[in-house]
PDB file of N, CA and C in Angstrom:
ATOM      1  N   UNK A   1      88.197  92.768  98.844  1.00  0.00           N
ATOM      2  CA  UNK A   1      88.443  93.993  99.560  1.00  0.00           C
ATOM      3  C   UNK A   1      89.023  93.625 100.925  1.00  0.00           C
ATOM      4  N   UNK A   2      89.952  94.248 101.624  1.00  0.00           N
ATOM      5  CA  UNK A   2      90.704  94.028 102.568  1.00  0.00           C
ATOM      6  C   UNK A   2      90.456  95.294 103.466  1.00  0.00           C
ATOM      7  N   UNK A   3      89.956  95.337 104.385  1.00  0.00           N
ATOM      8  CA  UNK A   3      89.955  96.504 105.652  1.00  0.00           C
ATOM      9  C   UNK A   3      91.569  96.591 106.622  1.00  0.00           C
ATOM     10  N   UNK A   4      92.220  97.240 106.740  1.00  0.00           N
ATOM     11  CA  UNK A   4      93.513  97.349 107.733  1.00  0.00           C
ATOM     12  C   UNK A   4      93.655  98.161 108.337  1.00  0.00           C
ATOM     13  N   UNK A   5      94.133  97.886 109.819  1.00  0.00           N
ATOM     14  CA  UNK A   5      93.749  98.666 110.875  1.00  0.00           C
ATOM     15  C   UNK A   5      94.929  99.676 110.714  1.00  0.00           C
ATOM     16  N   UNK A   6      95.060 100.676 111.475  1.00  0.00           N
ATOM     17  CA  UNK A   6      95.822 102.280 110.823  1.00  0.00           C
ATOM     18  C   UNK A   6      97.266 102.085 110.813  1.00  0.00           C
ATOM     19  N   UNK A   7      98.197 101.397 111.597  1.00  0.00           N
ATOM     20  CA  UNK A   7      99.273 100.512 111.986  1.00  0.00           C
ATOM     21  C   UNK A   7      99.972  99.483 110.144  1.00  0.00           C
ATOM     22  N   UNK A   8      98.653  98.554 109.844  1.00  0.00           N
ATOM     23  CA  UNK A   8      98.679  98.287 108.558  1.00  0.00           C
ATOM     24  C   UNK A   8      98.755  98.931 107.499  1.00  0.00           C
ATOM     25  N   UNK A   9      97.732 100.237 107.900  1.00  0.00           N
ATOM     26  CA  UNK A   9      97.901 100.780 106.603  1.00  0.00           C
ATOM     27  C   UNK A   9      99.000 101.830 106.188  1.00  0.00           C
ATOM     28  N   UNK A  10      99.471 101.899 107.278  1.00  0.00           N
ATOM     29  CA  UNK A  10     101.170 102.751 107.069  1.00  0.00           C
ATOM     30  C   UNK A  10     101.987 101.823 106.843  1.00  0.00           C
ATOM     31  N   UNK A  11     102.433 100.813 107.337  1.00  0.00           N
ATOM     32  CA  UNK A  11     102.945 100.017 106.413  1.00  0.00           C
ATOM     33  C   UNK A  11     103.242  99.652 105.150  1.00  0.00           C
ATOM     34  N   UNK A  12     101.713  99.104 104.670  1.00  0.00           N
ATOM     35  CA  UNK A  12     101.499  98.652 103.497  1.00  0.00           C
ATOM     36  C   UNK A  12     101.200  99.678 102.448  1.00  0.00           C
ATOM     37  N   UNK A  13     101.572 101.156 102.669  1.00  0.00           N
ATOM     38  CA  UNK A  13     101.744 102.521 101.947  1.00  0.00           C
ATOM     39  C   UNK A  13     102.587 102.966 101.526  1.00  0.00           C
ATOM     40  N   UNK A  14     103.661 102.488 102.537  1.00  0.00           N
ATOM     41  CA  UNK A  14     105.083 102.529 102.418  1.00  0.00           C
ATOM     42  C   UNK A  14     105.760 101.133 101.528  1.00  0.00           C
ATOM     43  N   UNK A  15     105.320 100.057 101.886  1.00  0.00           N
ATOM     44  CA  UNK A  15     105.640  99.122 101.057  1.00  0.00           C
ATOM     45  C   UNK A  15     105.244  98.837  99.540  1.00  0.00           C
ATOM     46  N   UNK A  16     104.576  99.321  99.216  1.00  0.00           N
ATOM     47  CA  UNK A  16     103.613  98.752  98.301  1.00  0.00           C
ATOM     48  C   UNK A  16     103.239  99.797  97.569  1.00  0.00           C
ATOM     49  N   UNK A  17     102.840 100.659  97.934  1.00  0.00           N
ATOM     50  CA  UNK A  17     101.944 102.154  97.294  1.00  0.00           C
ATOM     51  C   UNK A  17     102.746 103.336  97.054  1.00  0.00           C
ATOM     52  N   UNK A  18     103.702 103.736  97.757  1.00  0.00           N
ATOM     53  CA  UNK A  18     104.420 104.882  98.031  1.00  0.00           C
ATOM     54  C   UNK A  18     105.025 105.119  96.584  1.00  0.00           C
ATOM     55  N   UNK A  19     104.633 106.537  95.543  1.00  0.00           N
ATOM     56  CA  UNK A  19     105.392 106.557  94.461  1.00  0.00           C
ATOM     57  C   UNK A  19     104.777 106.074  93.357  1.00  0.00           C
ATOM     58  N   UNK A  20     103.310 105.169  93.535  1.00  0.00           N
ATOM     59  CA  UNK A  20     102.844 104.038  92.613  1.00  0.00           C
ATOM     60  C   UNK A  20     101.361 105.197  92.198  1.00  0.00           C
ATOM     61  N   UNK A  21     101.169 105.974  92.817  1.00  0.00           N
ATOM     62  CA  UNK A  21      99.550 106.733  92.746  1.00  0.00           C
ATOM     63  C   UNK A  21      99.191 107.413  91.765  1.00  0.00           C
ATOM     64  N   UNK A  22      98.636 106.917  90.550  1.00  0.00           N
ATOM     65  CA  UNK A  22      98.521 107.538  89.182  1.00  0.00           C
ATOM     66  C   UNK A  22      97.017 108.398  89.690  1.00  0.00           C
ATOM     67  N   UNK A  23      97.664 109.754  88.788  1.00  0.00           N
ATOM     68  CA  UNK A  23      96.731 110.767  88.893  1.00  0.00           C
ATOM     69  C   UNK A  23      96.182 111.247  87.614  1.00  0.00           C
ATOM     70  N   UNK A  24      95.307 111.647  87.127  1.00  0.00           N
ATOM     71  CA  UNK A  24      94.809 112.131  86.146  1.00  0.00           C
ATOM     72  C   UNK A  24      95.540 112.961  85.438  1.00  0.00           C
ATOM     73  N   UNK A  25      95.255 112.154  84.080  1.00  0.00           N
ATOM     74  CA  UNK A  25      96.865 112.831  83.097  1.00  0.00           C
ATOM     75  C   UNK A  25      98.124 112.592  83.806  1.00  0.00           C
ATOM     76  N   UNK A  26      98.612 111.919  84.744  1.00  0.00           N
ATOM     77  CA  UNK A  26      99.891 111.360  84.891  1.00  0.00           C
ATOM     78  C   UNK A  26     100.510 110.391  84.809  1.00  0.00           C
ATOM     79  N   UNK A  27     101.091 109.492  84.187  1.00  0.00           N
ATOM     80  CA  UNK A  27     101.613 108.194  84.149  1.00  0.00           C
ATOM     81  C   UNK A  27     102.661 107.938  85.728  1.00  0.00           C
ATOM     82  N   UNK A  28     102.334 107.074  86.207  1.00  0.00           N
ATOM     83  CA  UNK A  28     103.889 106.518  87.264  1.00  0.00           C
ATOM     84  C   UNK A  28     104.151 105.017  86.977  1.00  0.00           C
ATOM     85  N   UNK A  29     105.423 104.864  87.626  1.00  0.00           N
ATOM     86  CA  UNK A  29     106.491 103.496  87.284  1.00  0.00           C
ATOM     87  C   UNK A  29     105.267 102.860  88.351  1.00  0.00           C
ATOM     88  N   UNK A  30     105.104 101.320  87.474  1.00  0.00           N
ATOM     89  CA  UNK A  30     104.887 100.386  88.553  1.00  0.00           C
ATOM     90  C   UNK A  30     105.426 100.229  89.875  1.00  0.00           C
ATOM     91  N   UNK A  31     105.041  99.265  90.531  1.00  0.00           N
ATOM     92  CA  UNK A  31     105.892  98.556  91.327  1.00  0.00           C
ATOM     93  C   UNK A  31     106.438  97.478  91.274  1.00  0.00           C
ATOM     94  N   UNK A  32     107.530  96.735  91.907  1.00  0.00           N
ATOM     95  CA  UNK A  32     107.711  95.225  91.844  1.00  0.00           C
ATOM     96  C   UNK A  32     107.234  94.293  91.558  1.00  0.00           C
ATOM     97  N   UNK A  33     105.375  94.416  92.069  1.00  0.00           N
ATOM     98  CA  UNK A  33     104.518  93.713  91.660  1.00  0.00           C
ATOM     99  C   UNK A  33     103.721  93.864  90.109  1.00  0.00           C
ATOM    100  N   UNK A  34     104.140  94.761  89.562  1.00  0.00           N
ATOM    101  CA  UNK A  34     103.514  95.303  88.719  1.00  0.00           C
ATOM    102  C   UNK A  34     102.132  96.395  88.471  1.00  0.00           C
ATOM    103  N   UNK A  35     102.610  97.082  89.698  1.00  0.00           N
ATOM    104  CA  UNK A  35     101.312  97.305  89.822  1.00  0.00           C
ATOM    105  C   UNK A  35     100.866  98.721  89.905  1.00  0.00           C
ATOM    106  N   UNK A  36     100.485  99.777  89.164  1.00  0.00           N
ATOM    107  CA  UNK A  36     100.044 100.918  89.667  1.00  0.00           C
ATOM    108  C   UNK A  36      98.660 101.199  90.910  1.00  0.00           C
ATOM    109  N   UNK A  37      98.135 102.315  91.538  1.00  0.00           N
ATOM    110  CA  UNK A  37      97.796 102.399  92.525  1.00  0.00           C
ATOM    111  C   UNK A  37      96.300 103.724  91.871  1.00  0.00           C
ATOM    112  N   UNK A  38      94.855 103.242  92.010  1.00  0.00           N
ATOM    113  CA  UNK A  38      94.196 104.945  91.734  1.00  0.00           C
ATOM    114  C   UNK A  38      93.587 104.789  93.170  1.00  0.00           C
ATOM    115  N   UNK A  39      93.227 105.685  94.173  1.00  0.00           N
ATOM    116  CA  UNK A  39      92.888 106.505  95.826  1.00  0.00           C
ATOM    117  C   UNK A  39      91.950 107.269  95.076  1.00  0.00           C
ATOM    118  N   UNK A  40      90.480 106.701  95.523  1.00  0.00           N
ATOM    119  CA  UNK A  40      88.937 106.984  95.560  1.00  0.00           C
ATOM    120  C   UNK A  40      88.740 107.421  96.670  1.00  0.00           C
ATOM    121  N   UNK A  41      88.408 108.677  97.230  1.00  0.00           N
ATOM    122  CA  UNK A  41      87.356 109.376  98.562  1.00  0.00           C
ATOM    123  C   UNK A  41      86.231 109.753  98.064  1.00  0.00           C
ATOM    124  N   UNK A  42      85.119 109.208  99.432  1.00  0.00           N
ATOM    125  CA  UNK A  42      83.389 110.005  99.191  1.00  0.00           C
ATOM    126  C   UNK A  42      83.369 109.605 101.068  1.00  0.00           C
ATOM    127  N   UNK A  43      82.033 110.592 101.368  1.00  0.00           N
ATOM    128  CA  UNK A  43      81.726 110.641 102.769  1.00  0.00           C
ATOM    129  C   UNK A  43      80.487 109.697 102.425  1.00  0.00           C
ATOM    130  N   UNK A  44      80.423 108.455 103.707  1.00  0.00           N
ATOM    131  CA  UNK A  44      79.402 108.295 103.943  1.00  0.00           C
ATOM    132  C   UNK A  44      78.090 108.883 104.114  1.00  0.00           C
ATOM    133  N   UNK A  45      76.979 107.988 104.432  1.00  0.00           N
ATOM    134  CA  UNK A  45      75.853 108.754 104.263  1.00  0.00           C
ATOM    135  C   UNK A  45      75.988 108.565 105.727  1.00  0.00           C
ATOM    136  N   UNK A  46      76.900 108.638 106.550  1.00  0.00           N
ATOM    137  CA  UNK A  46      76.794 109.437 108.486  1.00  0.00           C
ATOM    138  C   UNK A  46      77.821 110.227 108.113  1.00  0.00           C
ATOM    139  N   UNK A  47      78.285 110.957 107.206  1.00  0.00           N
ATOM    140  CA  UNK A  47      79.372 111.767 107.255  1.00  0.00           C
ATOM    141  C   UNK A  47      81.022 111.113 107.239  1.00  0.00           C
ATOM    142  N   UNK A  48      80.854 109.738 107.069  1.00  0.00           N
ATOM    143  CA  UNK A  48      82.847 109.459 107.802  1.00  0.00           C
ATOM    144  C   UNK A  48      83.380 109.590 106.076  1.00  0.00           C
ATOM    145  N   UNK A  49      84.544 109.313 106.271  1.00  0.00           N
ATOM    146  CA  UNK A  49      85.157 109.833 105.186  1.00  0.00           C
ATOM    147  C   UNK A  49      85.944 108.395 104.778  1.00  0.00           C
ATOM    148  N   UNK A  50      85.317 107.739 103.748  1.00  0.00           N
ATOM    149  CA  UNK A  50      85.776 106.899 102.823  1.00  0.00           C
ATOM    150  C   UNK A  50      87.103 106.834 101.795  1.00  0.00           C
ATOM    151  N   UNK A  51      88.096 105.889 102.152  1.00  0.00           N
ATOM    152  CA  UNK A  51      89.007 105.555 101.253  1.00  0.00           C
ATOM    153  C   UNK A  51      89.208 104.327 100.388  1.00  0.00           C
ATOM    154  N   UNK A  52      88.966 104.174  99.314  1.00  0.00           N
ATOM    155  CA  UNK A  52      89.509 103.165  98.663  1.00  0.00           C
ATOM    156  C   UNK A  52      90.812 102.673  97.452  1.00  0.00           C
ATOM    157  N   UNK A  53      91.543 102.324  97.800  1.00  0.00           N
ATOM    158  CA  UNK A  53      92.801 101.791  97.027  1.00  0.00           C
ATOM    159  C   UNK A  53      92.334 100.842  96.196  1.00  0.00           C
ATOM    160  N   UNK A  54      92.524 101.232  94.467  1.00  0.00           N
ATOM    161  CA  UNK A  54      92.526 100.124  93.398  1.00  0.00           C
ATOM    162  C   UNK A  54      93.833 100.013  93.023  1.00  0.00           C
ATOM    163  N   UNK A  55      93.882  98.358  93.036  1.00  0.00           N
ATOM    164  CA  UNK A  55      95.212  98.134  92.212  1.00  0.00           C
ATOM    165  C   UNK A  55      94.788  98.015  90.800  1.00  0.00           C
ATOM    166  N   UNK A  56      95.811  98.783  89.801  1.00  0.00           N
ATOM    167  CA  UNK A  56      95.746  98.518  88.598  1.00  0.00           C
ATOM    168  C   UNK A  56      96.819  97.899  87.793  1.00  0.00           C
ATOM    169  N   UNK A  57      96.477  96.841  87.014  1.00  0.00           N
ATOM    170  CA  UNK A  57      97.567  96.524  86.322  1.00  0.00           C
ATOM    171  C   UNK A  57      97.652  97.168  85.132  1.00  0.00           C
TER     172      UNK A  57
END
């Protein structure tokens, strides 16, 4: 797991992720790397609001 500060993570959203975010019942094109993208949210137990990026092959 990799944490990136907010600077990184626009970046690496745009590079890498942008276009790649399979949604329920939807297929999308890989990427270069081969790689599709599923974006997990839940709130902590203080309330903050949790994101996690799986890469899927």
């Amino acid at each position: 797991m990799t944490w990136l500060e907010p600077g990184a993570r626009a970046h690496y959203w745009e590079a890498h992720v942008a276009g790649h975010v399979a949604t329920p019942g939807s297929a999308v094109p890989a990427n270069a790397e081969g790689l599709t993208y599923h974006v997990s949210t839940w709130k902590s137990a203080t309330g903050e609001r949790l994101t996690m990026l799986s890469e899927m092959c």
